[in-house]
Protein backbone atom coordinates (compact mmCIF):
# COMPACT_ATOMS: atom_id res chain seq x y z
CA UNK A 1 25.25 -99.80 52.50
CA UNK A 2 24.69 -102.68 50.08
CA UNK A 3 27.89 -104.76 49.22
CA UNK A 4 28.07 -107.03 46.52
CA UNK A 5 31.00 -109.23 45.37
CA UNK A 6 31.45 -110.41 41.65
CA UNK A 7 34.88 -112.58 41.68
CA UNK A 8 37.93 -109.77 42.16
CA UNK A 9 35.49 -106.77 42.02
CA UNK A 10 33.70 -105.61 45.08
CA UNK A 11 31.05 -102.69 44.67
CA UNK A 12 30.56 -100.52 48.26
CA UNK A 13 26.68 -98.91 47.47
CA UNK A 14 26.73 -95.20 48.78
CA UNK A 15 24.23 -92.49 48.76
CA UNK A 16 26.28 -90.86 46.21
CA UNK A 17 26.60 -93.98 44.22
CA UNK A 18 29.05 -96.85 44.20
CA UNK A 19 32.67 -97.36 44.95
CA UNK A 20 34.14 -100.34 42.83
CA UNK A 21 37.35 -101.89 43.98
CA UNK A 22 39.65 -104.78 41.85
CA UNK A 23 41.87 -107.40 43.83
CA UNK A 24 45.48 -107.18 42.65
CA UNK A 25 48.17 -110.17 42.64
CA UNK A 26 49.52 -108.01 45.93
CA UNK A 27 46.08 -108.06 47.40
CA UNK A 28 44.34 -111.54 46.01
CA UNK A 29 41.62 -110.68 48.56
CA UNK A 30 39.44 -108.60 51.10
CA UNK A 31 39.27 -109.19 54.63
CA UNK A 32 37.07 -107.12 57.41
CA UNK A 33 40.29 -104.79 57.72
CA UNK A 34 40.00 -103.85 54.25
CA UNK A 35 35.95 -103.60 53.94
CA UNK A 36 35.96 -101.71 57.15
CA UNK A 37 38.36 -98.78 55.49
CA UNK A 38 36.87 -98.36 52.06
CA UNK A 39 33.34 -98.23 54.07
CA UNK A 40 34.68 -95.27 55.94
CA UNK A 41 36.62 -93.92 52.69
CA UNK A 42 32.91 -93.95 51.28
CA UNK A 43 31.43 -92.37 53.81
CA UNK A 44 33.82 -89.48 53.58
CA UNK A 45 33.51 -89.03 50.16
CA UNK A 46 29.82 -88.75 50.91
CA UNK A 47 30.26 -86.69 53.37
CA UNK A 48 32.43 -84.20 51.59
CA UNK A 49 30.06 -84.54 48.28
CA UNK A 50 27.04 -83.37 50.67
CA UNK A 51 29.47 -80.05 51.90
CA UNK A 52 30.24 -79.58 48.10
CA UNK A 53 26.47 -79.52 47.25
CA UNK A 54 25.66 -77.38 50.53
CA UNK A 55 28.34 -74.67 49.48
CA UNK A 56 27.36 -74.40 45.67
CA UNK A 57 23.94 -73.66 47.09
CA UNK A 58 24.62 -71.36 49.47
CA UNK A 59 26.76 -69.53 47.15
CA UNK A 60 23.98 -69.81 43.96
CA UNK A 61 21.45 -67.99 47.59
CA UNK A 62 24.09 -65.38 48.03
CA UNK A 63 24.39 -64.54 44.61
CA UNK A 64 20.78 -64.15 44.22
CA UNK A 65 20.72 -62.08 47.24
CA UNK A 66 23.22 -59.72 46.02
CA UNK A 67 21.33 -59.36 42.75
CA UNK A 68 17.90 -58.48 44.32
CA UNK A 69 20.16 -56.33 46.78
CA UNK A 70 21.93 -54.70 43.71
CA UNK A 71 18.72 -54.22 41.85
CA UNK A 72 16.87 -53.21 45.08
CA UNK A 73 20.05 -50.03 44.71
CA UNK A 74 18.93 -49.42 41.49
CA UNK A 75 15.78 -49.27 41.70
CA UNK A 76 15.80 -46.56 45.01
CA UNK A 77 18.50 -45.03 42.98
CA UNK A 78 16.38 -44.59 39.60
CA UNK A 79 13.05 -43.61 41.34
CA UNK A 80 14.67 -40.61 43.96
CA UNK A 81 16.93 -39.62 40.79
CA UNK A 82 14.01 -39.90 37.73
CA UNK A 83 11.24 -38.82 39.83
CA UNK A 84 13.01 -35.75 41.28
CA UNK A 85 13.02 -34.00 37.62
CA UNK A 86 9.32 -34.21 37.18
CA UNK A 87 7.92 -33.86 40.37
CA UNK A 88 10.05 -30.37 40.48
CA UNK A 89 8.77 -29.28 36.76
CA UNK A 90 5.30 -29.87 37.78
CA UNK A 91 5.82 -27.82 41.14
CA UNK A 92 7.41 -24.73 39.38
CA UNK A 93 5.12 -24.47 36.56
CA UNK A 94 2.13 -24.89 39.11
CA UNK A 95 3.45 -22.19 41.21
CA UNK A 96 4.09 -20.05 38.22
CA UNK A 97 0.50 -20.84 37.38
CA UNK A 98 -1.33 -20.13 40.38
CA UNK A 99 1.12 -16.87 41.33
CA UNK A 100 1.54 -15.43 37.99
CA UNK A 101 -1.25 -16.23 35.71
CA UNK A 102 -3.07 -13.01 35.69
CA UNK A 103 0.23 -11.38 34.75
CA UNK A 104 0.77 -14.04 32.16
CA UNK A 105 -0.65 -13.47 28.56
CA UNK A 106 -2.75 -16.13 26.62
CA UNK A 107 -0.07 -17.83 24.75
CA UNK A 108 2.76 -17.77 27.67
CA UNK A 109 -0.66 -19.38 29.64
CA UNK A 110 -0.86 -21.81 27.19
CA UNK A 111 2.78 -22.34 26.50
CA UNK A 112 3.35 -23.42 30.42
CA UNK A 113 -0.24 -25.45 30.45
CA UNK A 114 1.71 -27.69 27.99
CA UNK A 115 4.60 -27.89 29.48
CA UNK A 116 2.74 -28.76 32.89
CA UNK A 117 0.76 -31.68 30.73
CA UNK A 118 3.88 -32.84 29.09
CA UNK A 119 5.85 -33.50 32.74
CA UNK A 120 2.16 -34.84 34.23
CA UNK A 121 2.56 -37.77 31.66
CA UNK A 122 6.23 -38.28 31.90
CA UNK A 123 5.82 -38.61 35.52
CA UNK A 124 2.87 -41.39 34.69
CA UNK A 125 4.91 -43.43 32.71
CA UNK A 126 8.01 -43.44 35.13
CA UNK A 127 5.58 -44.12 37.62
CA UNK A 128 3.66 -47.11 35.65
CA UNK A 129 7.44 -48.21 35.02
CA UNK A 130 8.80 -48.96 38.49
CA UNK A 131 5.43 -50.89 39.47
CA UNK A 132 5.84 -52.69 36.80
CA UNK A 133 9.40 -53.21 37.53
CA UNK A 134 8.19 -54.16 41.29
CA UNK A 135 5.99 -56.51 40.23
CA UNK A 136 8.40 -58.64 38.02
CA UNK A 137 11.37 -58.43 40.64
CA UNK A 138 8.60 -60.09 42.65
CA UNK A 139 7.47 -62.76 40.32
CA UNK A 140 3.99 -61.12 41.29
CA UNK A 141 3.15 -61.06 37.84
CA UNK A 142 -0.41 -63.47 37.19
CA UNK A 143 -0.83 -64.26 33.44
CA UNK A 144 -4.54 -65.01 32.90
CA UNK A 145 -4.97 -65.90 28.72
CA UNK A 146 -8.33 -64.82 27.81
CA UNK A 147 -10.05 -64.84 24.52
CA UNK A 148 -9.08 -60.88 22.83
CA UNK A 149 -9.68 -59.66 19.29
CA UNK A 150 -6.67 -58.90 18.26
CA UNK A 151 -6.93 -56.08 16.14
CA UNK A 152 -9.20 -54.53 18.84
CA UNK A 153 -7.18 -54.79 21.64
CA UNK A 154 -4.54 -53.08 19.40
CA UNK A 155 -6.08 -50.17 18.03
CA UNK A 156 -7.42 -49.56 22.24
CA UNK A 157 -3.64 -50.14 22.75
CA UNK A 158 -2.58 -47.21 19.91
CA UNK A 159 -5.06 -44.84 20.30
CA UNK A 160 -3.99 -44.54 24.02
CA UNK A 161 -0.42 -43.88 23.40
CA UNK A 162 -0.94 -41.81 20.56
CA UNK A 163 -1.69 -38.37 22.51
CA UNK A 164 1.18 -38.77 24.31
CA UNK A 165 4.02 -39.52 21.30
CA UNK A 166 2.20 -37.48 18.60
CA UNK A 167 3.43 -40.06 16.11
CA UNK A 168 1.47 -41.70 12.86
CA UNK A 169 0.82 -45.31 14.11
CA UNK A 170 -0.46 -47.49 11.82
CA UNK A 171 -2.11 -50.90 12.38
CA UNK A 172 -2.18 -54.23 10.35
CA UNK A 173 -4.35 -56.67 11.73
CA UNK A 174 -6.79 -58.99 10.68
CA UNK A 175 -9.92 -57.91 12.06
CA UNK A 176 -11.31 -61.20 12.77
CA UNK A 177 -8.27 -63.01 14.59
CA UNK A 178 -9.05 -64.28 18.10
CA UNK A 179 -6.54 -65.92 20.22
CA UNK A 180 -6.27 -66.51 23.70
CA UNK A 181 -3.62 -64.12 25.57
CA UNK A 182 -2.97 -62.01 28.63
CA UNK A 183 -4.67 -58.72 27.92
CA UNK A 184 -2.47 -56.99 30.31
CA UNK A 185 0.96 -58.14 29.32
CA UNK A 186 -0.32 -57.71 25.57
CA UNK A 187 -1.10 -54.04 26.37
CA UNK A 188 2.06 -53.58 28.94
CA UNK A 189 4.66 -55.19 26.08
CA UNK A 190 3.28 -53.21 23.02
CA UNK A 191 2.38 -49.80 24.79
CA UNK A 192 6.27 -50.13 25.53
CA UNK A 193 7.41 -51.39 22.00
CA UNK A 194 5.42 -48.43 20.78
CA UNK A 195 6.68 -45.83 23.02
CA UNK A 196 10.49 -47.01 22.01
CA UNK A 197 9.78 -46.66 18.41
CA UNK A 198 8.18 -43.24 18.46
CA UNK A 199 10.68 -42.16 20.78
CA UNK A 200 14.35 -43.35 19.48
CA UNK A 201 13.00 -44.19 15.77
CA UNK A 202 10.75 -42.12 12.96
CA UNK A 203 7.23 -42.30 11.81
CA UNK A 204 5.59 -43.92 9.92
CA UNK A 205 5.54 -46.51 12.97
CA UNK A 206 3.75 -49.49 11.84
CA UNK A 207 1.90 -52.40 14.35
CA UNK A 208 0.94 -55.66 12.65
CA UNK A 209 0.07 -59.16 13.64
CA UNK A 210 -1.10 -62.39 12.97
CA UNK A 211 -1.30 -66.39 14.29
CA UNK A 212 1.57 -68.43 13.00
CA UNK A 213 0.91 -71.57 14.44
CA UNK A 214 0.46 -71.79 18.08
CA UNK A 215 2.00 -68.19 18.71
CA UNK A 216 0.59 -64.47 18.32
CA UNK A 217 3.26 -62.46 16.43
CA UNK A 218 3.28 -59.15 16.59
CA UNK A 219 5.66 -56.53 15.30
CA UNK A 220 6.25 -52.83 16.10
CA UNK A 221 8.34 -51.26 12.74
CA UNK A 222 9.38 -47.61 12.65
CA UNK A 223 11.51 -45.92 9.62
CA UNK A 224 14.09 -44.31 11.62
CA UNK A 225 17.94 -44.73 11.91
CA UNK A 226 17.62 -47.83 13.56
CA UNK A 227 20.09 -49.43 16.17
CA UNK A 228 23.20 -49.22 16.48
CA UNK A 229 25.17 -52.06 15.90
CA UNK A 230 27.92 -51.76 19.15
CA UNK A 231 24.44 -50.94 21.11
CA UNK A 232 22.36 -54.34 19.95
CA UNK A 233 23.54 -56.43 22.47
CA UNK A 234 22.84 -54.17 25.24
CA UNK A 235 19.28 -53.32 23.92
CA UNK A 236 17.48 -55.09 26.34
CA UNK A 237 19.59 -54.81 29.58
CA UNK A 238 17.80 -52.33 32.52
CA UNK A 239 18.93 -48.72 32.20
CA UNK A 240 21.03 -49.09 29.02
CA UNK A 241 20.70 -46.18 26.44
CA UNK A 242 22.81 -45.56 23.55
CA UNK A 243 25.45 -42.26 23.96
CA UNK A 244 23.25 -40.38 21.33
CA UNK A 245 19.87 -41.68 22.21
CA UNK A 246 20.89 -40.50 26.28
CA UNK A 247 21.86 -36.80 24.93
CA UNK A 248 18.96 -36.07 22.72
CA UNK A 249 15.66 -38.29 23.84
CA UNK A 250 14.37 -38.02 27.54
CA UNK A 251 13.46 -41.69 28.90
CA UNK A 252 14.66 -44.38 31.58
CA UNK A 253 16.25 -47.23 29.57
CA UNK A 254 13.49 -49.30 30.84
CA UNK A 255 10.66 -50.14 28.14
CA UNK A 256 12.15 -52.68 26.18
CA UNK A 257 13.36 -55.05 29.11
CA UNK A 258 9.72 -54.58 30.85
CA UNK A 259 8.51 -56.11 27.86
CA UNK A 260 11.11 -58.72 27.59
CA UNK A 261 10.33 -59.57 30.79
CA UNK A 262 6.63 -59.29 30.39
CA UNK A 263 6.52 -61.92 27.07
CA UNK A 264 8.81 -64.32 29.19
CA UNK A 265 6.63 -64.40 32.11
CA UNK A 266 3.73 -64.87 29.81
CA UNK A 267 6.30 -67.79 28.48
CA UNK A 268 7.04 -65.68 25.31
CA UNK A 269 9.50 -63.90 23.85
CA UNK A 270 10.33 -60.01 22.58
CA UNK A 271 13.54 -59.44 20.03
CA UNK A 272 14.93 -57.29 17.72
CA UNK A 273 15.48 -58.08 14.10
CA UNK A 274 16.90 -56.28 11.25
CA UNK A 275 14.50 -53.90 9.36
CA UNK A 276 14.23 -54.93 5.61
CA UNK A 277 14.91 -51.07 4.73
CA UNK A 278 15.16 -48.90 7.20
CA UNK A 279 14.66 -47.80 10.89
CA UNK A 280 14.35 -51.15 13.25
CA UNK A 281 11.72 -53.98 14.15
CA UNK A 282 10.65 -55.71 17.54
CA UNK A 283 8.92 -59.09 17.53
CA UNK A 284 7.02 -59.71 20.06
CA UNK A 285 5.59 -63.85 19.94
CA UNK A 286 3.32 -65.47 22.81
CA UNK A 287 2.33 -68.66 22.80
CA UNK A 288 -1.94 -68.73 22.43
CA UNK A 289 -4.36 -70.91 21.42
CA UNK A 290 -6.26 -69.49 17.94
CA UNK A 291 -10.74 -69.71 18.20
């Protein structure tokens, strides 16, 4: 404790900073009495600041714990509930297959090959989902920027999900932009952006980009119905899916917060923003450095 006088003012230093006390016409002065009690009235105060700071941090760690605990839920809850419809698709039409086939004609053969294929991807993508859900919960997500062609690494990025949502995907790209990115979390953020718009929107679907300043922009347009206004603000929250969307299109609720989550860990940023016509647009922007 540093004390320092100043005519009527006395200032008591503290850890938590400094007591000032003013002499009065009832109390002209301070004796050791005096200086004795407002040292000990500091020391409370301390004392009781450093409790106040000890419970708003324990109750900031128990919060946090009940999140990862409430998550942890839904996550258990989401796997045992999504991966039960697949798993017992592909098990019945395998069964069907390998019992049945011979009685089966061509195009019933054909018919349940498809279906088995269809399920056998929808189970990949669940499955690619909740690791990649895992891995954010667990901040075990490593961005390494690398140099990419651009337009490159999108068209790998398109012509791997087109098989799978049968949609026209176009691309608008620059074929000679270079920046430096995470090839992953590029691939992980726009494979989901593209999924969402073939899934909830109508084709054409349409993937451009370019270098605005320090950032990669790149947008995912389709030309369907677009979003709902009472739905926006819930458009990126895990497991949220519109009534009509939930009734009509299979899916988790899960793409377009992985690849919120994806650009912020790369320290960028995916949002929506209205379509000039029709149908809706996601911007995805990471910060990159242009070659």
């Amino acid at each position: 404790m540093d004390e320092r006088s100043n005519g009527d003012v006395r200032r008591l230093e503290f850890p938590f900073g400094t007591l000032v006390i003013r002499t009065s016409a009832f109390a002209p002065f301070f004796g050791a009495e005096e200086r004795k009690l407002l040292t000990a009235l500091g020391s409370l105060m301390s004392l009781a600041l450093d409790r106040a700071r000890l419970f708003t941090q324990e109750r900031v760690a128990r919060a946090s714990l009940e999140r990862i605990d409430e998550l942890k839920s839904q996550f258990v809850s989401l796997a045992a509930h999504e991966l039960r419809s697949p798993v017992g698709a592909i098990y019945g039409l395998s069964e069907t297959l390998a019992e049945r086939k011979h009685q089966l004609s061509a195009d019933q053969v054909a018919e349940l090959e498809t279906s088995l294929t269809q399920q056998i991807r929808r189970l990949r993508t669940l499955v690619e989902q909740l690791l990649d859900l895992s891995r954010l919960d667990a901040k075990a997500v490593v961005i390494k920027p690398q140099r990419v062609r651009v337009r490159e690494r999108l068209e790998e990025i398109v012509s791997a999900a087109s098989p799978l949502e049968s949609v026209p995907i176009g691309i608008d790209v620059d074929p000679e932009l270079e920046v430096e990115v995470d090839g992953h979390a590029l691939d992980r953020i726009v494979t989901n952006l593209i999924a969402n718009a073939c899934r909830y929107g109508a084709p054409p679907v349409l993937v451009s980009a370019a270098q605005v300043g320090e950032l990669l922009r790149v947008t995912v347009q389709d030309h369907g119905p677009g979003v709902p206004a009472e739905f926006v603000p819930l458009l990126f929250d895990r497991f949220a899916r519109s009534a009509a969307s939930a009734s009509s299109v299979p899916g988790t609720g899960l793409g377009l917060a992985i690849a919120r989550s994806y650009a912020r860990a790369h320290s960028g940023e995916v949002r929506d923003r209205p379509a000039t016509s029709s149908g809706s647009v996601f911007e995805l922007t990471l910060p990159t450095a242009a070659w």
